[in-house]
N, C-alpha and C. Protein backbone atom coordinates (compact mmCIF):
# COMPACT_ATOMS: atom_id res chain seq x y z
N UNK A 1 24.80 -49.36 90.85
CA UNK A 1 24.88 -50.03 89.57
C UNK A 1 25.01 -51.54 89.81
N UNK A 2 24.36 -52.53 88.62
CA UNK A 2 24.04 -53.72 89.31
C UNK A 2 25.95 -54.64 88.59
N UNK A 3 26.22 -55.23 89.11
CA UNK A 3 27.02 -56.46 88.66
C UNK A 3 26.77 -57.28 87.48
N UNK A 4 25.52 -57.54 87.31
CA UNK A 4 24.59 -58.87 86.34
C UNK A 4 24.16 -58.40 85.13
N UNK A 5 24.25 -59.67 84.52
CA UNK A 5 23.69 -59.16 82.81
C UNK A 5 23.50 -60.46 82.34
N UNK A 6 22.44 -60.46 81.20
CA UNK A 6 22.15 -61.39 80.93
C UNK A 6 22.79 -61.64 79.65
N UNK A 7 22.55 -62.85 78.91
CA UNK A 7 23.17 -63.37 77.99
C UNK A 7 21.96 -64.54 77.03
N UNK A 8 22.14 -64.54 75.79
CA UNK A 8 21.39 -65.88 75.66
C UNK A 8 22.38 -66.48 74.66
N UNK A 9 21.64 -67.95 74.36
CA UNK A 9 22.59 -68.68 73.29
C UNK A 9 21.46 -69.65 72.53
N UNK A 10 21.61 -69.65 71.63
CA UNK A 10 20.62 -70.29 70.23
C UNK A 10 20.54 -71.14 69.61
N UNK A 11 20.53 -72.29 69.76
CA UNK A 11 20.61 -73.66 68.94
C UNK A 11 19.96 -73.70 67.98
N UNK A 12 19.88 -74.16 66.85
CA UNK A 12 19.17 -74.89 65.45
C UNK A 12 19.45 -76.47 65.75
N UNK A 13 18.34 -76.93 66.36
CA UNK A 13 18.33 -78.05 66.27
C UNK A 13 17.95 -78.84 65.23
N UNK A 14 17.05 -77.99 64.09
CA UNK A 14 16.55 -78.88 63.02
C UNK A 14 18.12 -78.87 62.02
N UNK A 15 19.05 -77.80 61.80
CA UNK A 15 19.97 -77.90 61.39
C UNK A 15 21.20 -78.29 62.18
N UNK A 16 21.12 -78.61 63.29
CA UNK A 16 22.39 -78.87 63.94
C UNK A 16 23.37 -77.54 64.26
N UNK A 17 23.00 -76.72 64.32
CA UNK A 17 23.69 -75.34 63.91
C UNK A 17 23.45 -74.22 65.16
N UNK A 18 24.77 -73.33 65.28
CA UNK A 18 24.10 -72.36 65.88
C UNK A 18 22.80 -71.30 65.34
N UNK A 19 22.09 -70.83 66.02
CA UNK A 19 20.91 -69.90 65.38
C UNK A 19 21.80 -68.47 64.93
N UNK A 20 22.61 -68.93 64.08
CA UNK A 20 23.55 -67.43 63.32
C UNK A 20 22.17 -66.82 62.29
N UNK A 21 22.12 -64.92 62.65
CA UNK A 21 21.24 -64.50 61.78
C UNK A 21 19.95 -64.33 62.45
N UNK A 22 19.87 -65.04 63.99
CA UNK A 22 18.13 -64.78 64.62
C UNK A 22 17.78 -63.34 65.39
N UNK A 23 17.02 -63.12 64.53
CA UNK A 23 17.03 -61.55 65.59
C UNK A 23 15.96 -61.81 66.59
N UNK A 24 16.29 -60.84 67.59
CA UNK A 24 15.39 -60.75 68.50
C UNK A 24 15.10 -59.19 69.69
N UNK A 25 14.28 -59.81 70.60
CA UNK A 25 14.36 -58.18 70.65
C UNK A 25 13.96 -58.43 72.30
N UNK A 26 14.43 -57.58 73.22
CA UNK A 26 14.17 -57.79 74.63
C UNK A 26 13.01 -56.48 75.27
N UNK A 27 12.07 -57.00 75.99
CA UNK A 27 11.28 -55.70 76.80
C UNK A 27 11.41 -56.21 78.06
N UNK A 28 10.91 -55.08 78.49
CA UNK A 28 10.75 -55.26 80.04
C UNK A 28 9.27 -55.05 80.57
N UNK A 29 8.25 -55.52 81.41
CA UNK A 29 7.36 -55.33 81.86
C UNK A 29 7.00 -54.60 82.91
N UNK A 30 6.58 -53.72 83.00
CA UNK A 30 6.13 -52.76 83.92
C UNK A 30 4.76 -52.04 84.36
N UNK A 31 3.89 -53.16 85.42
CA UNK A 31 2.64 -52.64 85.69
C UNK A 31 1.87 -52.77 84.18
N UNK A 32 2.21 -54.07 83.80
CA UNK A 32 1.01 -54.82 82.28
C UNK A 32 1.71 -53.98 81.35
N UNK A 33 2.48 -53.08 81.56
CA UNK A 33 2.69 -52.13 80.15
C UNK A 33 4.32 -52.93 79.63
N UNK A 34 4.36 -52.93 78.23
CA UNK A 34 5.50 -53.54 77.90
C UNK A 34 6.26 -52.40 77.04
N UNK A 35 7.61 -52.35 77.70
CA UNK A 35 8.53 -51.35 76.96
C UNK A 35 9.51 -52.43 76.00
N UNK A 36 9.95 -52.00 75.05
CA UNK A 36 11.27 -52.69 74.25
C UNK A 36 12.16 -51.76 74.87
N UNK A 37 13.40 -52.68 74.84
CA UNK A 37 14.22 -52.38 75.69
C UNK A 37 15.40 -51.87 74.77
N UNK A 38 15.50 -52.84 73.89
CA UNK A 38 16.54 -53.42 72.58
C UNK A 38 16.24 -54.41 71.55
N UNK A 39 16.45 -54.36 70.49
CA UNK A 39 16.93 -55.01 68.96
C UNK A 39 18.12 -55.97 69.11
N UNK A 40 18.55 -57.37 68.89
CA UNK A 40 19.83 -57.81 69.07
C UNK A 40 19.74 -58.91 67.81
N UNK A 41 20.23 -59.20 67.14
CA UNK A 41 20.94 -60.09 66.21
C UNK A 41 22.06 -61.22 66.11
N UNK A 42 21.74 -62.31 66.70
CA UNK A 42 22.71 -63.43 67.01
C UNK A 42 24.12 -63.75 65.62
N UNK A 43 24.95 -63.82 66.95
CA UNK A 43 26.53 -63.72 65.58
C UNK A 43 26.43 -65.52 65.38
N UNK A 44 27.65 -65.70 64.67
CA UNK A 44 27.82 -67.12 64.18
C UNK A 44 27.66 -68.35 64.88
N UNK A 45 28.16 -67.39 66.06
CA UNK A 45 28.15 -68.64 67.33
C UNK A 45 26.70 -68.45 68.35
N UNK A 46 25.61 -68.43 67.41
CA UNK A 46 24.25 -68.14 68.02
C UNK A 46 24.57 -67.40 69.32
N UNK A 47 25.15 -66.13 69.82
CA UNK A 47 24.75 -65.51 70.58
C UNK A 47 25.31 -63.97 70.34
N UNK A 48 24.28 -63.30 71.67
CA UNK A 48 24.84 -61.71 71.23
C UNK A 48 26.03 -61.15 71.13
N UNK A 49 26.66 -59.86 70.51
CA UNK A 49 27.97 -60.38 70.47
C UNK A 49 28.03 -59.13 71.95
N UNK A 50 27.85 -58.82 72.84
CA UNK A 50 27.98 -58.43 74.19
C UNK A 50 26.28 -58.65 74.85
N UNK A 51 26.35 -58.90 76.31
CA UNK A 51 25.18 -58.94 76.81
C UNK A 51 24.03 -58.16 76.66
N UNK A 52 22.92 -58.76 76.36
CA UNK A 52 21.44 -57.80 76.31
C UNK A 52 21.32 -57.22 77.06
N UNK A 53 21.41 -57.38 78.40
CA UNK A 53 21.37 -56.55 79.48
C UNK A 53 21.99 -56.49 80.23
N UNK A 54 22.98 -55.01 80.99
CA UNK A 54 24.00 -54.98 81.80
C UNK A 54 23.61 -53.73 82.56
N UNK A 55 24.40 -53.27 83.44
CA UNK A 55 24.51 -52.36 84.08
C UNK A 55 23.31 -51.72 84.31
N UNK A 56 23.18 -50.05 83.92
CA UNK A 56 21.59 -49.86 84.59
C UNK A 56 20.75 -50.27 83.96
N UNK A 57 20.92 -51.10 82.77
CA UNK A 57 19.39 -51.95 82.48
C UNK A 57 19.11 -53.02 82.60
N UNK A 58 19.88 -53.39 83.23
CA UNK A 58 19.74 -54.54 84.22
C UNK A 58 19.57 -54.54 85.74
N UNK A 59 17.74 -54.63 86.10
CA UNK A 59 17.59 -54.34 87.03
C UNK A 59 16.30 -55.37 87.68
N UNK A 60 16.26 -55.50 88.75
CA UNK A 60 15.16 -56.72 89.15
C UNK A 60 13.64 -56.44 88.38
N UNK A 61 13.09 -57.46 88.02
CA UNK A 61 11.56 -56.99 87.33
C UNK A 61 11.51 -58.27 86.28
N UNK A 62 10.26 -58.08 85.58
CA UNK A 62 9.75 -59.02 84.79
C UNK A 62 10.33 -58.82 83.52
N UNK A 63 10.33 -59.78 82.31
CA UNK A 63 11.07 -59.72 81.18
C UNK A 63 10.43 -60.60 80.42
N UNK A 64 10.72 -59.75 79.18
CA UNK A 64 10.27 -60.79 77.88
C UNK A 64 11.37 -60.54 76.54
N UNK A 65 11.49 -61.75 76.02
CA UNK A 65 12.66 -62.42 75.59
C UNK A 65 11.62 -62.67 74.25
N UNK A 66 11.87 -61.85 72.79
CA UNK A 66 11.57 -62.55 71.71
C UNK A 66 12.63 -63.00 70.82
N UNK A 67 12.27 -64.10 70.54
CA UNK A 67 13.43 -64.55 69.17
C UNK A 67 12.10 -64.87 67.90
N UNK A 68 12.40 -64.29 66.21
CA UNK A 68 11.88 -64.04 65.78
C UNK A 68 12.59 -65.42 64.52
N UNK A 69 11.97 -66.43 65.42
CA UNK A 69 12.50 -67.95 64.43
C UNK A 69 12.18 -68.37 62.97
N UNK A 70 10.68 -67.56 63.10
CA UNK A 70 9.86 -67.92 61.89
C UNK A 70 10.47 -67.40 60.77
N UNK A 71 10.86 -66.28 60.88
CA UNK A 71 11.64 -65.67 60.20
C UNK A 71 13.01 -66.38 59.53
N UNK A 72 13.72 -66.77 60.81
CA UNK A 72 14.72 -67.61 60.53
C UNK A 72 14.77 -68.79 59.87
N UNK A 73 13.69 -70.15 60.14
CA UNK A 73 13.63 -70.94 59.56
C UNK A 73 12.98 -70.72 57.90
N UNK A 74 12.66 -69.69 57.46
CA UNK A 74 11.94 -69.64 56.18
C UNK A 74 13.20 -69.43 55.15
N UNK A 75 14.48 -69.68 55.83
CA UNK A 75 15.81 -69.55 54.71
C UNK A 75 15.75 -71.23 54.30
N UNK A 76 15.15 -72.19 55.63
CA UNK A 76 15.79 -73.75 55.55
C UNK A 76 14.79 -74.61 55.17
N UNK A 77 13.65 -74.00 55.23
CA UNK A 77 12.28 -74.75 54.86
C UNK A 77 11.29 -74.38 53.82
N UNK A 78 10.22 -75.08 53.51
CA UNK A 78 9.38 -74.50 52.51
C UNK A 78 7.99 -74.87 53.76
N UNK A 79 8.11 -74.65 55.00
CA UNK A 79 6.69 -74.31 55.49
C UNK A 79 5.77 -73.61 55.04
N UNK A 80 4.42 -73.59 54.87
CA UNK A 80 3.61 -72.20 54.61
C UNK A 80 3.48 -72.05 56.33
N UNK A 81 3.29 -70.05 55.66
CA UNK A 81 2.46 -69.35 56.95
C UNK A 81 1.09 -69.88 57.16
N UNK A 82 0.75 -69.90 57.90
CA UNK A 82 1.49 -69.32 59.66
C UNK A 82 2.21 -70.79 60.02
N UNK A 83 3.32 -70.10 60.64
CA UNK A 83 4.10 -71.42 60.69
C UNK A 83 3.89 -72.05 62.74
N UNK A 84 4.36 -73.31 62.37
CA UNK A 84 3.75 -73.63 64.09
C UNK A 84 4.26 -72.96 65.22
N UNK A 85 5.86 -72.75 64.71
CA UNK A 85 6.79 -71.92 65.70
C UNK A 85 7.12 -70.83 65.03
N UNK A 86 7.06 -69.63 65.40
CA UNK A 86 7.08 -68.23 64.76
C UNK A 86 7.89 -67.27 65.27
N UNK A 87 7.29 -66.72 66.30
CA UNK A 87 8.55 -65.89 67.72
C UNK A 87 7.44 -66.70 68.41
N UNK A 88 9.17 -66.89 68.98
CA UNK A 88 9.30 -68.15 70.36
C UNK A 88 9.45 -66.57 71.41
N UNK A 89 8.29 -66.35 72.20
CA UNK A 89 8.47 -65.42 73.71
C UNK A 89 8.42 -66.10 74.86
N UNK A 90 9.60 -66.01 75.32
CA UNK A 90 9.65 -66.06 76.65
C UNK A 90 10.01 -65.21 77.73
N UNK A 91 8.89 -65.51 78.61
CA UNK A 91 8.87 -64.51 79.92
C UNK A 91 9.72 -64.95 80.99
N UNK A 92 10.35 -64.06 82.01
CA UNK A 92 11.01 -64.61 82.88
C UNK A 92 11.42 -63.98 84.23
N UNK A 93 11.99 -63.64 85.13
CA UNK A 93 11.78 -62.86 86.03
C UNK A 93 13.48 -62.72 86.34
N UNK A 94 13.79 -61.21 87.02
CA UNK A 94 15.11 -61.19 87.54
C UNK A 94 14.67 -60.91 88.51
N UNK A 95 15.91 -61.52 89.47
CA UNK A 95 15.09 -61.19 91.49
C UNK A 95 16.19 -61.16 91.92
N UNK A 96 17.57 -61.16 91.33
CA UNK A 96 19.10 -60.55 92.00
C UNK A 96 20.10 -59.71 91.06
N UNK A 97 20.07 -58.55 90.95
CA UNK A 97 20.86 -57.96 90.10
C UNK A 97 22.35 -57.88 90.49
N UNK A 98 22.85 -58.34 90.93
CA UNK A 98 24.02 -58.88 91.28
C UNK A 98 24.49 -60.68 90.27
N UNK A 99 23.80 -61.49 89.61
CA UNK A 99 23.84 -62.67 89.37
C UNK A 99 23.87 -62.60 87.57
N UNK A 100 24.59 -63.39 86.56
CA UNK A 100 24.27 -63.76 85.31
C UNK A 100 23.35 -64.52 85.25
N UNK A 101 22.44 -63.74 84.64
CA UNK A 101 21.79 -65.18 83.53
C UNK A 101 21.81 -65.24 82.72
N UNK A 102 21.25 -66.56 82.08
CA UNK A 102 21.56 -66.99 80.62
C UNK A 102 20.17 -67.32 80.65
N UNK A 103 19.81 -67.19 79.42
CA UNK A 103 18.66 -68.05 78.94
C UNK A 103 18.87 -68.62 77.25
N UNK A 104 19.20 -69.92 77.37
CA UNK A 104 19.64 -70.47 76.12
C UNK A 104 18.13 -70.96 75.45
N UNK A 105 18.20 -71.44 74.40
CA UNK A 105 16.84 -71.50 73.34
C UNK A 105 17.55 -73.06 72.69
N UNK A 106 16.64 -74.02 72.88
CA UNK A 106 16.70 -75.02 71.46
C UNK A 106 15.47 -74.78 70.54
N UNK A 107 15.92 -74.74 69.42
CA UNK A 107 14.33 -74.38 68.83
C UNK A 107 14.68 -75.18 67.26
N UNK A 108 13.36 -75.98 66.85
CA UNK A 108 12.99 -76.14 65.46
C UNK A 108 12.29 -75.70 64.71
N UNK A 109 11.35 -75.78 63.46
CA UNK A 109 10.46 -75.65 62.97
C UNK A 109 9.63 -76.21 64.00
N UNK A 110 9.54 -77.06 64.79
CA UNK A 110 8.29 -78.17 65.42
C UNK A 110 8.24 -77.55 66.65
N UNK A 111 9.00 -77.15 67.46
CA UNK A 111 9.57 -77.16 69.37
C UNK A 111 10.63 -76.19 69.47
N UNK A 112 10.29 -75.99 70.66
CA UNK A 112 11.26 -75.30 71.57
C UNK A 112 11.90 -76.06 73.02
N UNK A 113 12.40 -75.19 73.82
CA UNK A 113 13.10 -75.57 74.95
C UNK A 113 13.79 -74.70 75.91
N UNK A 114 13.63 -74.32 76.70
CA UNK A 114 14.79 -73.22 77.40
C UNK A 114 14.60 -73.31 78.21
N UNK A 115 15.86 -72.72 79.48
CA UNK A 115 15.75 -73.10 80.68
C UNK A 115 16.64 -71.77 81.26
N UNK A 116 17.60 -71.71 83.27
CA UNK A 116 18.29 -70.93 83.08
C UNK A 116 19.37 -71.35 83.35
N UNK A 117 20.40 -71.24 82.01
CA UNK A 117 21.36 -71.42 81.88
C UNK A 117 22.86 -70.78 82.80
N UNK A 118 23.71 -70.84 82.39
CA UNK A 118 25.03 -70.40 83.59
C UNK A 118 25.70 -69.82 82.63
């Protein structure tokens, strides 16, 4: 059983705010085929309220990370669809299941940003 789990955290940069309310949803990649893994819903303080991935599902391999923004920003804006930023996916790789990661998100209506966080 691995040690590591990941975590993310959510900025609203167009509001200054945590991303309270962003859902999102995690898969895993396997040989081009993509499984969902989980459903997660960011608490007040833009993040999950326990890690997306821990123990045996957290295991070395490829990953994809959706946050479903478009959604989110259509409470703060009057954009029309299709909007420029929509679900923000990001792909990413685990190569020590022993280690946390984080992958934090700045995101607006306009941009994004992410990196790996601690």
């Amino acid at each position: 059983m691995s040690n590591g789990y990941l975590t993310t955290h959510v900025l609203d940069i167009y509001n200054g705010t945590p991303g309270k309310g962003i859902k999102g949803s995690i898969f895993i990649i396997e040989k081009e085929n993509k499984k969902k893994i989980k459903d997660f819903e960011l608490n007040n303080d833009g993040r999950a309220e326990s890690p997306i991935l821990e123990k045996n599902e957290f295991k070395i391999g490829k990953y994809e990370l959706v946050f479903y923004c478009g959604e989110y920003f259509k409470k703060y804006t009057n954009l029309k669809e299709p909007y420029f930023i929509d679900d923000v996916i990001i792909k990413f790789g685990i190569n020590n299941e022993n280690q946390h990661y984080h992958v934090p998100l700045l995101v607006s209506p306009w941009s994004y940003s992410t990196y790996r966080g601690s």
